[in-house]
C-alpha atoms as a PDB file:
ATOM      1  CA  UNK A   1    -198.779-105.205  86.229  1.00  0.00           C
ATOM      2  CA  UNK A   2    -201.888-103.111  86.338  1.00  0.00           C
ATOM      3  CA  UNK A   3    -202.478-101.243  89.609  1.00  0.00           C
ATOM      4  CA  UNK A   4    -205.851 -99.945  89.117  1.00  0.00           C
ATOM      5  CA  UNK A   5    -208.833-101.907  89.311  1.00  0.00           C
ATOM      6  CA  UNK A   6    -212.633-101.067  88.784  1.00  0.00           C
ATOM      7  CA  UNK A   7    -215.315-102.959  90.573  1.00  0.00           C
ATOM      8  CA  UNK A   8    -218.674-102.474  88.641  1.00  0.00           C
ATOM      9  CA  UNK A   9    -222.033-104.035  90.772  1.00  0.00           C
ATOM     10  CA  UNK A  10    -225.016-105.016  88.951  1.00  0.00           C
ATOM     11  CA  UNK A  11    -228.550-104.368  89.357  1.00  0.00           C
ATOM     12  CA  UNK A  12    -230.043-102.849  92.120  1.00  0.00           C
ATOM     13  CA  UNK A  13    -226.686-103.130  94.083  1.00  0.00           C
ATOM     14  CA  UNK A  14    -224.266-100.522  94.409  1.00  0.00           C
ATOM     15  CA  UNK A  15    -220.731-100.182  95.830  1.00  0.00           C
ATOM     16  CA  UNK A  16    -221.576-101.058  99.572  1.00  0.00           C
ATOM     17  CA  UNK A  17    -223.125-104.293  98.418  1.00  0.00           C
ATOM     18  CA  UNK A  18    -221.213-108.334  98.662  1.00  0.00           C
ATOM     19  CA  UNK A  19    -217.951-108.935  98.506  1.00  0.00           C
ATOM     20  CA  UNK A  20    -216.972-104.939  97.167  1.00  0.00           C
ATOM     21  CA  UNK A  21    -215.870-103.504 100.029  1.00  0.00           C
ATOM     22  CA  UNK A  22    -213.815-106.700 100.848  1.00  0.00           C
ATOM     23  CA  UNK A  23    -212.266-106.594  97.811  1.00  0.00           C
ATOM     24  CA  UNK A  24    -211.437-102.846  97.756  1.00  0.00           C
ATOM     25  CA  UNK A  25    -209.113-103.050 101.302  1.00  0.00           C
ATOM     26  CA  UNK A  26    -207.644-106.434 100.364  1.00  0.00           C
ATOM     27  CA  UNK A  27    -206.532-104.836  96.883  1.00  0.00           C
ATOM     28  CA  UNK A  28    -205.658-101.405  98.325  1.00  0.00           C
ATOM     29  CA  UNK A  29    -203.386-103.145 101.085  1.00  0.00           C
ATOM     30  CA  UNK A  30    -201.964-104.292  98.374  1.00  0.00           C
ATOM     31  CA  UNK A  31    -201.048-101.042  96.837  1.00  0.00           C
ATOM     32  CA  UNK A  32    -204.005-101.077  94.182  1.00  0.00           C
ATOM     33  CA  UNK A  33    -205.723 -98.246  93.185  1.00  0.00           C
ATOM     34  CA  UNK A  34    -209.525 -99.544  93.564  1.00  0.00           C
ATOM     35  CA  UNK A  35    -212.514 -97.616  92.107  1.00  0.00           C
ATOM     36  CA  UNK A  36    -216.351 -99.146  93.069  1.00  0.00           C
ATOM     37  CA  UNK A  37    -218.671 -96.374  91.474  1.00  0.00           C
ATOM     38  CA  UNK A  38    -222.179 -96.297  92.539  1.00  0.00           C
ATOM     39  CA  UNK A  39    -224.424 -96.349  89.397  1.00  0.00           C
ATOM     40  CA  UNK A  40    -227.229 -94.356  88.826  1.00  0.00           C
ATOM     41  CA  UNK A  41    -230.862 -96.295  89.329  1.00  0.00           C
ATOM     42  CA  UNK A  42    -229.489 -99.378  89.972  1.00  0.00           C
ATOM     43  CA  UNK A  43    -233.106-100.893  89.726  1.00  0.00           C
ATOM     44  CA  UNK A  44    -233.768 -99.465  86.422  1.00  0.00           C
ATOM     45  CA  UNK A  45    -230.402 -99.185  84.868  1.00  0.00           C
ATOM     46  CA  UNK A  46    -230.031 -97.182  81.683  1.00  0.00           C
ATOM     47  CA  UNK A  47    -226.882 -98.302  79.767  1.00  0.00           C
ATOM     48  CA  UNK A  48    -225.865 -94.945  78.294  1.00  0.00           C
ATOM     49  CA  UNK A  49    -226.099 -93.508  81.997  1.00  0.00           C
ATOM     50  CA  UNK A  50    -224.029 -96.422  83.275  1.00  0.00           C
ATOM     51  CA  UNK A  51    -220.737 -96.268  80.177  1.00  0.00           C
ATOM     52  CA  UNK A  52    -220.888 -92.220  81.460  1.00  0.00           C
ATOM     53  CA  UNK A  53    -220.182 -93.010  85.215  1.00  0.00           C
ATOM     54  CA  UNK A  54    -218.108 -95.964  83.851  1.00  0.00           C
ATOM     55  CA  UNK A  55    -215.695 -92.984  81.497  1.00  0.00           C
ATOM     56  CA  UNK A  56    -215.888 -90.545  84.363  1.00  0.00           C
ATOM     57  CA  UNK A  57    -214.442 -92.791  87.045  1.00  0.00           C
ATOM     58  CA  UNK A  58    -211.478 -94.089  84.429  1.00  0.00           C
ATOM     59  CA  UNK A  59    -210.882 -91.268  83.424  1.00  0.00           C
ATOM     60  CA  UNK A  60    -209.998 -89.916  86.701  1.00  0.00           C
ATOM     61  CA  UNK A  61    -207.917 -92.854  87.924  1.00  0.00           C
ATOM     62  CA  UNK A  62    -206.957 -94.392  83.895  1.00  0.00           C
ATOM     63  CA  UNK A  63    -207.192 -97.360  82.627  1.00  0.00           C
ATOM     64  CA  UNK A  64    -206.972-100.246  84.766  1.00  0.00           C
ATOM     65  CA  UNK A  65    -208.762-103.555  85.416  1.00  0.00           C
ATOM     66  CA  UNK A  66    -212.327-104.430  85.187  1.00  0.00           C
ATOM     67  CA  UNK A  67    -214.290-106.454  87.659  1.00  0.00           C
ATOM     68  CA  UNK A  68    -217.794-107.074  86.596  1.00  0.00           C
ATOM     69  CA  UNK A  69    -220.301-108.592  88.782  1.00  0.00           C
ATOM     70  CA  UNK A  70    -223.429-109.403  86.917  1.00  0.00           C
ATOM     71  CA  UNK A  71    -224.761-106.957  85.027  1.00  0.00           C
ATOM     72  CA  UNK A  72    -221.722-104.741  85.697  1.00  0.00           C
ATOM     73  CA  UNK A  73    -219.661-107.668  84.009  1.00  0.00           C
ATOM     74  CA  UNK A  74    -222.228-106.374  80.695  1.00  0.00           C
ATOM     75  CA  UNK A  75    -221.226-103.240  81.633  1.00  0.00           C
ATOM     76  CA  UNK A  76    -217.578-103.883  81.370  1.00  0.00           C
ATOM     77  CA  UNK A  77    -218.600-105.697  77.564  1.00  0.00           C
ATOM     78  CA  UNK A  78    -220.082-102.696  76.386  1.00  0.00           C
ATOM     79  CA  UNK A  79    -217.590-100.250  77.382  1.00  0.00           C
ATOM     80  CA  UNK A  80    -214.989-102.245  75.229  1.00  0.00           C
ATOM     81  CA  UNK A  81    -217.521-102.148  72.597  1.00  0.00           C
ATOM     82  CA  UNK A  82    -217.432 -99.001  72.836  1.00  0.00           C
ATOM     83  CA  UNK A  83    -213.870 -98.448  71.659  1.00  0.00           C
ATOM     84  CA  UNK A  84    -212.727 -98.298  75.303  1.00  0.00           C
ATOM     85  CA  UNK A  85    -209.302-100.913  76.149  1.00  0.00           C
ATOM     86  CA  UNK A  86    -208.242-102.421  80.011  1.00  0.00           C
ATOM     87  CA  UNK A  87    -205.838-104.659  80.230  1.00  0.00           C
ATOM     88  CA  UNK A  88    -208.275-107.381  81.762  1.00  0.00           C
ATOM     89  CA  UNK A  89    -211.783-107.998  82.037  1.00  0.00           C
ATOM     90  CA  UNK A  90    -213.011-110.404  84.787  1.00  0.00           C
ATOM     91  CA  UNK A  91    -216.682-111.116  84.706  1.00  0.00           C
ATOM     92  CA  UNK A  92    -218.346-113.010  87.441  1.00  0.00           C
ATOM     93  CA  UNK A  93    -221.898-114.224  87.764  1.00  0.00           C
ATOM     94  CA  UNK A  94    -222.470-112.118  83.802  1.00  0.00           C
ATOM     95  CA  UNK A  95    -225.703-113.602  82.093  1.00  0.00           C
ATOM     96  CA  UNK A  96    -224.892-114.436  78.486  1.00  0.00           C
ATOM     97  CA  UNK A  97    -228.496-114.188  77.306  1.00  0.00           C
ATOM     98  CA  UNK A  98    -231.354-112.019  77.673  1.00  0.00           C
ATOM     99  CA  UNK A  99    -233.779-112.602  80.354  1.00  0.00           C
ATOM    100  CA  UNK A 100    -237.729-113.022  79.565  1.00  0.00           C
ATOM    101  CA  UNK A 101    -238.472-111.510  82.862  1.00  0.00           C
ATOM    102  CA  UNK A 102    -236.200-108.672  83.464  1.00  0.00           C
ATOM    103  CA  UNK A 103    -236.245-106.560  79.976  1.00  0.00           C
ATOM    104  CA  UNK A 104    -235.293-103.267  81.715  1.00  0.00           C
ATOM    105  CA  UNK A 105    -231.844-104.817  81.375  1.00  0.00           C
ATOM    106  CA  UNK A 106    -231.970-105.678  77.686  1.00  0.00           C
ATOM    107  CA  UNK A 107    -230.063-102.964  76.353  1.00  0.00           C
ATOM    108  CA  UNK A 108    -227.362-104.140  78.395  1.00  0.00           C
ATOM    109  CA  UNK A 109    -226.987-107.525  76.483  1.00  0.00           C
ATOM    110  CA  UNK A 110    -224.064-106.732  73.512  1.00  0.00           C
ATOM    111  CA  UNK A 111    -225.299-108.350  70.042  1.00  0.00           C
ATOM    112  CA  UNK A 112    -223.302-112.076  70.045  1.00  0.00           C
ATOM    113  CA  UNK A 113    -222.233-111.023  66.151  1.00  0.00           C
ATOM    114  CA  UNK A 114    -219.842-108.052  67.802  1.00  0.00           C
ATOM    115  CA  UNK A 115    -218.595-109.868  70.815  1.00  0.00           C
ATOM    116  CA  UNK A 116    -215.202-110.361  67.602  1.00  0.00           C
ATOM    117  CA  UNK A 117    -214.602-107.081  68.014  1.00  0.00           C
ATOM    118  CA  UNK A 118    -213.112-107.540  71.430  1.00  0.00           C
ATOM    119  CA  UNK A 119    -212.349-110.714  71.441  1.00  0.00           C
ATOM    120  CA  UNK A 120    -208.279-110.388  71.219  1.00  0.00           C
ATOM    121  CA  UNK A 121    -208.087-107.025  73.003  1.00  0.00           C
ATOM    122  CA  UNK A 122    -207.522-107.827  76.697  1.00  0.00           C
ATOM    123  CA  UNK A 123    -207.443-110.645  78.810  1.00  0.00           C
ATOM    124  CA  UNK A 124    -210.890-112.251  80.123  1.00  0.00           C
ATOM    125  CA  UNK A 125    -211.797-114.741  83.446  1.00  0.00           C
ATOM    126  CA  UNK A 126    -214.998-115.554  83.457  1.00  0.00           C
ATOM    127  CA  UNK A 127    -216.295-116.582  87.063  1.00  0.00           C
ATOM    128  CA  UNK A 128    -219.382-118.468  87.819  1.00  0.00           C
ATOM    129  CA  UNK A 129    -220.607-120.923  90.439  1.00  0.00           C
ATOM    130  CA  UNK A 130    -222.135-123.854  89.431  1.00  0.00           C
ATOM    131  CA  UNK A 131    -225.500-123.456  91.431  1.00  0.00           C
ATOM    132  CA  UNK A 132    -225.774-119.737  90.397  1.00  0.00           C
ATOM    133  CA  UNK A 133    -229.902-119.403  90.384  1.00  0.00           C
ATOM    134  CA  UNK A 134    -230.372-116.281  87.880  1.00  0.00           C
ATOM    135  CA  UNK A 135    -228.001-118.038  84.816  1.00  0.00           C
ATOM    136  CA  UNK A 136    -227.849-120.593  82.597  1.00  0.00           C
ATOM    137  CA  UNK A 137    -225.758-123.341  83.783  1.00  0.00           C
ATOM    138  CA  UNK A 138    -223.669-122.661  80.283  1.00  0.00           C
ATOM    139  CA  UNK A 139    -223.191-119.190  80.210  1.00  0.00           C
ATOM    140  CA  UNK A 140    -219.731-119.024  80.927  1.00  0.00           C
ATOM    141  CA  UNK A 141    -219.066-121.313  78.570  1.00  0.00           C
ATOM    142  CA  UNK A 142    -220.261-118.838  76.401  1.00  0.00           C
ATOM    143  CA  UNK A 143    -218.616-116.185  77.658  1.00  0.00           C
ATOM    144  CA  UNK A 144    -215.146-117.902  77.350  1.00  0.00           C
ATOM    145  CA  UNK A 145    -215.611-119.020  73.815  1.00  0.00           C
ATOM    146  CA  UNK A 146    -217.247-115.838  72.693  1.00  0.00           C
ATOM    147  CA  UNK A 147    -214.205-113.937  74.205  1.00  0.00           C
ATOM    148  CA  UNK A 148    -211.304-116.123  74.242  1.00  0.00           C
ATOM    149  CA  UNK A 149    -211.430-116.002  77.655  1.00  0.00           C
ATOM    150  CA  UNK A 150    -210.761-118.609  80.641  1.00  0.00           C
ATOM    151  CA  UNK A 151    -213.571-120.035  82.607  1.00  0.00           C
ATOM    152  CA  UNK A 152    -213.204-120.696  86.013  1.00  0.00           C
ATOM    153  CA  UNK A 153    -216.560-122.678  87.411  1.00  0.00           C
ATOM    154  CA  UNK A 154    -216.754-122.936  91.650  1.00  0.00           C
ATOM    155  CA  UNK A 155    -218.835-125.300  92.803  1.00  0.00           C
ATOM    156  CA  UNK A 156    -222.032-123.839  95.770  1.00  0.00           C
ATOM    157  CA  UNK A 157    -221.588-120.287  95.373  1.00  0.00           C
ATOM    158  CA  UNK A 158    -224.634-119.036  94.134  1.00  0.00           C
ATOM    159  CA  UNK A 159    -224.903-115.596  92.416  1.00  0.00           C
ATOM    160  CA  UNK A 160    -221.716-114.699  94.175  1.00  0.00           C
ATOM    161  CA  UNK A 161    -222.807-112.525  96.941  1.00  0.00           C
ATOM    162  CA  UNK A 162    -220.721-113.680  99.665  1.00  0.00           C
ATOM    163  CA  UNK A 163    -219.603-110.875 101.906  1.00  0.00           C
ATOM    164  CA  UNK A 164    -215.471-112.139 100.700  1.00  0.00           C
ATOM    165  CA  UNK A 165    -214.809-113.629  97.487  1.00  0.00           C
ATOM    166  CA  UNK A 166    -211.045-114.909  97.760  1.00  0.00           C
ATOM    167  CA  UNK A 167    -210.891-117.108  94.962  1.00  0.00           C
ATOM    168  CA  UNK A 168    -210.773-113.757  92.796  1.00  0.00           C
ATOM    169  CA  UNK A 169    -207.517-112.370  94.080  1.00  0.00           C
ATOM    170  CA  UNK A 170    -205.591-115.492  91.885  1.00  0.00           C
ATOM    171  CA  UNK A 171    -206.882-113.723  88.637  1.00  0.00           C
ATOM    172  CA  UNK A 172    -205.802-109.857  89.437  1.00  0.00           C
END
């Protein structure tokens, strides 16, 4: 079992922000080693920026489990991509699909032709309510099959931003 987890928040958020901080004590009274770096210009991300925060932090603490909320959960994607391993990916609320309106965030968005590449590397939960307002009611779906991964949908959640998110704990 993996002791070291990696909470990544998405844009214009940063490590004070939802259900983070929650997560980090219940996961460190547990005797996890929890990691929630702050990313630079979180309102206009740039991904190379982000994947050298992203290597800094792991490679301080190793590799350990990734928690990606929104466009951290692209994050988390493109640091596999990148040749990088964790034992587990978990992406909640993650967009599968570029959005018209918010292109600052394209780069982000791994092309769906290399998403192979990592399928059968780690384990994947995807996590998304079934209300959330900013995806597209099938993008987990996507997610899962692109990945392999298991899809988990909760019903009246939203973009999961709750100040406590529970229901992730039976996936760590």
């Amino acid at each position: 079992m993996n002791k070291t987890v990696y909470i990544l928040h998405g844009l214009g958020a940063d490590s004070h922000c939802n259900w983070f901080p929650w997560l980090k004590q219940e996961l460190k009274n547990k005797g996890y080693t929890v990691a929630v770096p702050d990313f630079p210009r979180a309102s206009l991300p740039q991904l190379d920026e982000w994947l050298v925060v992203l290597r800094s932090v792991i490679g301080q603490y190793g590799n350990g489990i990734l928690i990606g909320h929104s466009l951290g959960g692209l994050l988390a994607v493109q640091y596999l991509l990148s040749g990088r391993k964790s034992p587990k990916v978990i992406l909640t609320s993650t967009p599968y699909a570029k959005f018209p309106l918010a292109p600052e965030i394209d780069d982000f968005f791994p092309q769906e032709t290399t998403l192979f590449e990592i399928k059968n590397l780690t384990e994947f939960i995807i996590l998304q309510s079934d209300n959330d307002p900013y995806l597209r009611p099938d993008d987990g779906a996507k997610w899962a099959k692109a990945l392999g991964g298991k899809l988990v949908i909760l019903p009246g959640q939203g973009h999961l931003l709750a100040e406590e998110f529970p229901e992730i704990c039976a996936y760590l």
